[in-house]
C-alpha atoms as a PDB file:
ATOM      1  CA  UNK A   1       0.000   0.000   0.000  1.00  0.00           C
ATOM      2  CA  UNK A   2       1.188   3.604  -0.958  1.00  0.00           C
ATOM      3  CA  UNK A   3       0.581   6.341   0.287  1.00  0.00           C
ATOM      4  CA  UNK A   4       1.587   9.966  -2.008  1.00  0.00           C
ATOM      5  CA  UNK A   5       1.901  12.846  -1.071  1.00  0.00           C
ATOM      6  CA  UNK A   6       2.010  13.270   2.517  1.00  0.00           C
ATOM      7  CA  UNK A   7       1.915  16.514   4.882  1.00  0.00           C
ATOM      8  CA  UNK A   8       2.773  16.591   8.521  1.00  0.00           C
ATOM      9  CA  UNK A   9      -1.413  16.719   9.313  1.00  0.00           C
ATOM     10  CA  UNK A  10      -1.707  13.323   6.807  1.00  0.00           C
ATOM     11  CA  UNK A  11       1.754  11.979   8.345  1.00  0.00           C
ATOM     12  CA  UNK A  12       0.313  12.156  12.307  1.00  0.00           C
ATOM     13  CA  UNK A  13      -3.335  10.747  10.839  1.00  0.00           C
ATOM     14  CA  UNK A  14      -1.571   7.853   9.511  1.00  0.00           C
ATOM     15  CA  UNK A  15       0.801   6.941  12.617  1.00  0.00           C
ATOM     16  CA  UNK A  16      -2.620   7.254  14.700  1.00  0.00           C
ATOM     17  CA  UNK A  17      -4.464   4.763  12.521  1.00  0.00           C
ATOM     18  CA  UNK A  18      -1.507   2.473  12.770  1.00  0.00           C
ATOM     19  CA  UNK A  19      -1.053   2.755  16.400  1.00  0.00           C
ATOM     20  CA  UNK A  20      -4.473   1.834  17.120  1.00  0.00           C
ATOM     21  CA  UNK A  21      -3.911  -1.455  15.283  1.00  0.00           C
ATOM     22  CA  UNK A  22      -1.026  -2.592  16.844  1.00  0.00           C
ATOM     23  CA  UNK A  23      -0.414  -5.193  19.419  1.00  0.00           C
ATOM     24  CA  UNK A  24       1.884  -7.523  21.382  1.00  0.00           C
ATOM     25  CA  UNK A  25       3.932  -9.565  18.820  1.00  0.00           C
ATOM     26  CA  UNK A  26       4.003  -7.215  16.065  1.00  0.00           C
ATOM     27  CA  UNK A  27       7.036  -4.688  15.155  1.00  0.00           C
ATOM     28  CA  UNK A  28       6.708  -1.745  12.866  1.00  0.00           C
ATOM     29  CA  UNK A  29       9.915  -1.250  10.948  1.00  0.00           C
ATOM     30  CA  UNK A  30      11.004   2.687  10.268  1.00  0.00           C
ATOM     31  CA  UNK A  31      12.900   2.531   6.791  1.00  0.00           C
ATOM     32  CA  UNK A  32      14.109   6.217   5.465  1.00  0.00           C
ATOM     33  CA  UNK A  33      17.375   8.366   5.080  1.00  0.00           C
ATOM     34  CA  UNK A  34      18.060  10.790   7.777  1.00  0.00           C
ATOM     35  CA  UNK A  35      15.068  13.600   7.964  1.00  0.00           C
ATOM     36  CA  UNK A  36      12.823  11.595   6.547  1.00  0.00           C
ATOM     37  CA  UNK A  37      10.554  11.731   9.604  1.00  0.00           C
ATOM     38  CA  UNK A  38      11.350   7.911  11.270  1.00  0.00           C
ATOM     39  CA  UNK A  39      11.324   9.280  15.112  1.00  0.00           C
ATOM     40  CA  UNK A  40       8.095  11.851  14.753  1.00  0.00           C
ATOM     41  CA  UNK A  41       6.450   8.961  13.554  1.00  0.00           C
ATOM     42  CA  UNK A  42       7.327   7.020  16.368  1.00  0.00           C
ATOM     43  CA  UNK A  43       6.910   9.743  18.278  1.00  0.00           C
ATOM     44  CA  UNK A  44       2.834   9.950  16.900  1.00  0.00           C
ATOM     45  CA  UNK A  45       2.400   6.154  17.920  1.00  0.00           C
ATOM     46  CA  UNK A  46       3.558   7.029  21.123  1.00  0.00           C
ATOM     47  CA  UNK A  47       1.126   9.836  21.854  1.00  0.00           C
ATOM     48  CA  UNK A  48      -1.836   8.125  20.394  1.00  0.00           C
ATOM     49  CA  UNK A  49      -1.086   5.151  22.529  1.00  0.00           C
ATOM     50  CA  UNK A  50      -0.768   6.743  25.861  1.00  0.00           C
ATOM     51  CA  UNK A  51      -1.554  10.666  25.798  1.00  0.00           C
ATOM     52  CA  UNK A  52       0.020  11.557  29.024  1.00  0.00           C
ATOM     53  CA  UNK A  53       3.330  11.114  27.246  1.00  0.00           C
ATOM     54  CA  UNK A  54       5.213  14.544  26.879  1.00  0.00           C
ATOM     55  CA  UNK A  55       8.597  14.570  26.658  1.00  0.00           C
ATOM     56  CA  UNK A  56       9.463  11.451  24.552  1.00  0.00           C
ATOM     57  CA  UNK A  57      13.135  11.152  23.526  1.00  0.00           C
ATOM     58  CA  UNK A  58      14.828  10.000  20.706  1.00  0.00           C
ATOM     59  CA  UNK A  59      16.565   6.659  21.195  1.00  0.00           C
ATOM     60  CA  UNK A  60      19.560   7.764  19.222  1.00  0.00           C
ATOM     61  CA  UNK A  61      21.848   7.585  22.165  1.00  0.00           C
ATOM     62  CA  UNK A  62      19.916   4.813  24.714  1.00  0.00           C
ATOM     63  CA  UNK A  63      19.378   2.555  21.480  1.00  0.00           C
ATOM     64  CA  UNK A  64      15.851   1.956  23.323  1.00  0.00           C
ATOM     65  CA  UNK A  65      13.347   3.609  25.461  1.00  0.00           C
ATOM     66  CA  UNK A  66      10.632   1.032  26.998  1.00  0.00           C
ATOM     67  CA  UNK A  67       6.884   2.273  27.571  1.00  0.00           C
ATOM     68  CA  UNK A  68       3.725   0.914  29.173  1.00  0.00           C
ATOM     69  CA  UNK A  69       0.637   1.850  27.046  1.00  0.00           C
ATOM     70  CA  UNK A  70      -2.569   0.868  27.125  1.00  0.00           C
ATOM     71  CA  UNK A  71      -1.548  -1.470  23.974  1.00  0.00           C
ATOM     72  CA  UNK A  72       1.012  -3.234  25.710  1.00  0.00           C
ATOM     73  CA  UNK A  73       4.938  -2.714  26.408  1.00  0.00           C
ATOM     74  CA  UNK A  74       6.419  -0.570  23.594  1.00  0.00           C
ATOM     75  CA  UNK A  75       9.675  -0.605  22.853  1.00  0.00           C
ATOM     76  CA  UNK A  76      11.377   2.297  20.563  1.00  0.00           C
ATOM     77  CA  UNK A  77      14.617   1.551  18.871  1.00  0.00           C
ATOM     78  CA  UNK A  78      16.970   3.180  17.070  1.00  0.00           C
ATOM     79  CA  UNK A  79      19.802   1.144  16.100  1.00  0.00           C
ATOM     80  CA  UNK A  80      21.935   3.525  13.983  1.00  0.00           C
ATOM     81  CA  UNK A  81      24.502   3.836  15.958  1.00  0.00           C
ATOM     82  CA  UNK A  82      24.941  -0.670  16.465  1.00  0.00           C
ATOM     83  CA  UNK A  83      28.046  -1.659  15.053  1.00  0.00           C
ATOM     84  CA  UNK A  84      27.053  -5.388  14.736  1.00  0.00           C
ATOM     85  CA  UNK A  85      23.590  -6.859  14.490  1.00  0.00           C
ATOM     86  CA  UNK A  86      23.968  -9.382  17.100  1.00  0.00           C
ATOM     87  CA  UNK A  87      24.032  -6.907  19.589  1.00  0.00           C
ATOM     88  CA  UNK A  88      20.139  -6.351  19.350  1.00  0.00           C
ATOM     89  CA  UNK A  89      20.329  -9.820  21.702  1.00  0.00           C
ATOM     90  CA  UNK A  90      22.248  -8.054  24.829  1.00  0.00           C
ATOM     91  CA  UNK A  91      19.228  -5.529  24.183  1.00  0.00           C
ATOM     92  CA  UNK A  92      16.683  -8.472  24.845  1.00  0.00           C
ATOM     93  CA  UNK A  93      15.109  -7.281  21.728  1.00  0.00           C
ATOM     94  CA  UNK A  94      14.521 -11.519  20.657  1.00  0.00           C
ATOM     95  CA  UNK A  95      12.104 -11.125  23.533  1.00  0.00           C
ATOM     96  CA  UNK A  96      10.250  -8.112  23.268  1.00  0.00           C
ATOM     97  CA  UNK A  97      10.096  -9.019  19.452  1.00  0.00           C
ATOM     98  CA  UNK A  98       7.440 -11.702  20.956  1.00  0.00           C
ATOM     99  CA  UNK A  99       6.029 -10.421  23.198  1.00  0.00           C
ATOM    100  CA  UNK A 100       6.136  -6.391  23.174  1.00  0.00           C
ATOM    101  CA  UNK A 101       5.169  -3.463  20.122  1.00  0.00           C
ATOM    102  CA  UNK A 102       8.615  -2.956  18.630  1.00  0.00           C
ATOM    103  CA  UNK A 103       8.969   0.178  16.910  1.00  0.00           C
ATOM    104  CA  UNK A 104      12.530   0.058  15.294  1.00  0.00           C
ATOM    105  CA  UNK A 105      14.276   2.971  13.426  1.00  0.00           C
ATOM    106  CA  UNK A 106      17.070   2.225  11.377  1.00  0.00           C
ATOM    107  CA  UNK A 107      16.219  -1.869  10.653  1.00  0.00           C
ATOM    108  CA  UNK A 108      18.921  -2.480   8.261  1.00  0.00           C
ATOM    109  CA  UNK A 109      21.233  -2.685  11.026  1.00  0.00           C
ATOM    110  CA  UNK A 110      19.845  -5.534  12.202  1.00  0.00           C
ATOM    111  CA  UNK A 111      19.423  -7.699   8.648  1.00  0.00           C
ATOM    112  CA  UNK A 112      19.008 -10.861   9.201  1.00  0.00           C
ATOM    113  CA  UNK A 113      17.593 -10.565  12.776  1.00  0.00           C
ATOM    114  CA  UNK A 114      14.659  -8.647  11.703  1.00  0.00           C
ATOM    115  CA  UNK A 115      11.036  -9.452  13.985  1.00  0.00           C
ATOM    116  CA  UNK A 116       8.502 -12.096  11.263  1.00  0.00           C
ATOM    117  CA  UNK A 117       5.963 -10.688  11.877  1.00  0.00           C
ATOM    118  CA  UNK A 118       6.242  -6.982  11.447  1.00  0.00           C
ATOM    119  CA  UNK A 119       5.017  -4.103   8.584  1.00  0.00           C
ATOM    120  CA  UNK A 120       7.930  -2.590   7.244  1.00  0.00           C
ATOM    121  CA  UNK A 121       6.841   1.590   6.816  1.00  0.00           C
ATOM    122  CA  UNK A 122       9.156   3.116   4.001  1.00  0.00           C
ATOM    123  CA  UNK A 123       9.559   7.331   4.305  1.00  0.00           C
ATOM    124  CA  UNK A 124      10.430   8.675   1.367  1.00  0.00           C
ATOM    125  CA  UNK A 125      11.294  12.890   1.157  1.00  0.00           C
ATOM    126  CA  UNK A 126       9.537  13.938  -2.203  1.00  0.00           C
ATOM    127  CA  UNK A 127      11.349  16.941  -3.882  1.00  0.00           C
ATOM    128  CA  UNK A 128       8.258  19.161  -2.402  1.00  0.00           C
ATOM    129  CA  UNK A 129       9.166  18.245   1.166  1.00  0.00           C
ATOM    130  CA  UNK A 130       6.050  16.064   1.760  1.00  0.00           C
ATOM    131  CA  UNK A 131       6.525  12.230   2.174  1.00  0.00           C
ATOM    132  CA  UNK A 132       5.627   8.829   0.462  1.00  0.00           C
ATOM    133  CA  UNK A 133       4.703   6.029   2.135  1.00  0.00           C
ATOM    134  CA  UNK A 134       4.742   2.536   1.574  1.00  0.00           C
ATOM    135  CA  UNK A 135       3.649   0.164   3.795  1.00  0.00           C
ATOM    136  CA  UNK A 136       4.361  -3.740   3.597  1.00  0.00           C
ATOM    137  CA  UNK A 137       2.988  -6.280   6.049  1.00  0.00           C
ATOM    138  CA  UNK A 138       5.369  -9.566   6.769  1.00  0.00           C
ATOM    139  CA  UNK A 139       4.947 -12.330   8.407  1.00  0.00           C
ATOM    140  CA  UNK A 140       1.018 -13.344  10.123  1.00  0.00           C
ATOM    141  CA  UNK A 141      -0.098  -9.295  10.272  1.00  0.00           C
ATOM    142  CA  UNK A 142      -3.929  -8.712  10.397  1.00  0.00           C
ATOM    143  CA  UNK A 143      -5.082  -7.136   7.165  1.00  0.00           C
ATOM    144  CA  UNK A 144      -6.643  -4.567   9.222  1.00  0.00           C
ATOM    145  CA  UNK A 145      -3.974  -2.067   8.211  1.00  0.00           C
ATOM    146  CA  UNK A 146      -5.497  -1.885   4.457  1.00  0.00           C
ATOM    147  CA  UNK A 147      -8.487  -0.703   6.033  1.00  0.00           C
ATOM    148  CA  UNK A 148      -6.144   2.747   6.234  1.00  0.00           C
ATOM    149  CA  UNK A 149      -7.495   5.967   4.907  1.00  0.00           C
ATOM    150  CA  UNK A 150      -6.210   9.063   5.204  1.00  0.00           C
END
């Protein structure tokens, strides 16, 4: 599913419909060169999930930042800065895979580690500034999410 032409008002509409169809077991995957908009995505999932959330940091330097939402246990990951993709396992990131939300900047650190079951959100900057989406579901995903519209 694609999504063209995106402003920040369509961008924060489409992170809340996601967010409210998320659950335990399932990862979303933030693909997209720096600026494309990876953590205020996140960032929207958070808020929709649990709205007493104000200051919400970028993982950049933790690698992950753990929340309890009324969806479950969220984990937000940016692994940009992981120098081997084995490391995700110190992280206990096999775990929360299973059994937590998983909302992972930067995936192609972790290649072959990547969750199954997991929809894999591509940002792309068009030349006008706004954003293209595409969104891929892997692994057993409800088809829910192609009930998006925005």
């Amino acid at each position: 599913m694609i999504f063209h032409s995106l402003n920040l008002e369509k961008m924060e509409k489409l992170a809340r419909q996601i967010a409210l169809r998320l659950h335990s077991g399932v990862s979303l995957c933030l693909w997209g060169d720096l600026g494309a908009g990876k953590t205020s995505f996140a960032r929207q999932i958070l808020k929709t999930l649990d709205p007493s959330l104000d200051d919400i940091p970028s993982p950049t330097f933790t690698i992950v930042q753990h929340y309890s939402t009324m969806a479950g246990e969220i984990w937000h990951c940016d692994f940009y800065r992981l120098k081997q993709a084995e490391e995700i396992f110190e992280l206990g990131m096999d775990e929360a895979f299973h059994t937590g939300i998983c909302l992972i900047e930067w995936p192609e650190k972790v290649g072959p580690h990547l969750p199954e079951n997991r929809i894999d959100l591509h940002i792309k900057i068009c030349p006008d500034a706004r954003r293209e989406i595409s969104l891929y579901l892997r692994g057993n995903i409800s088809d829910t999410f192609f009930d998006i519209e925005i």
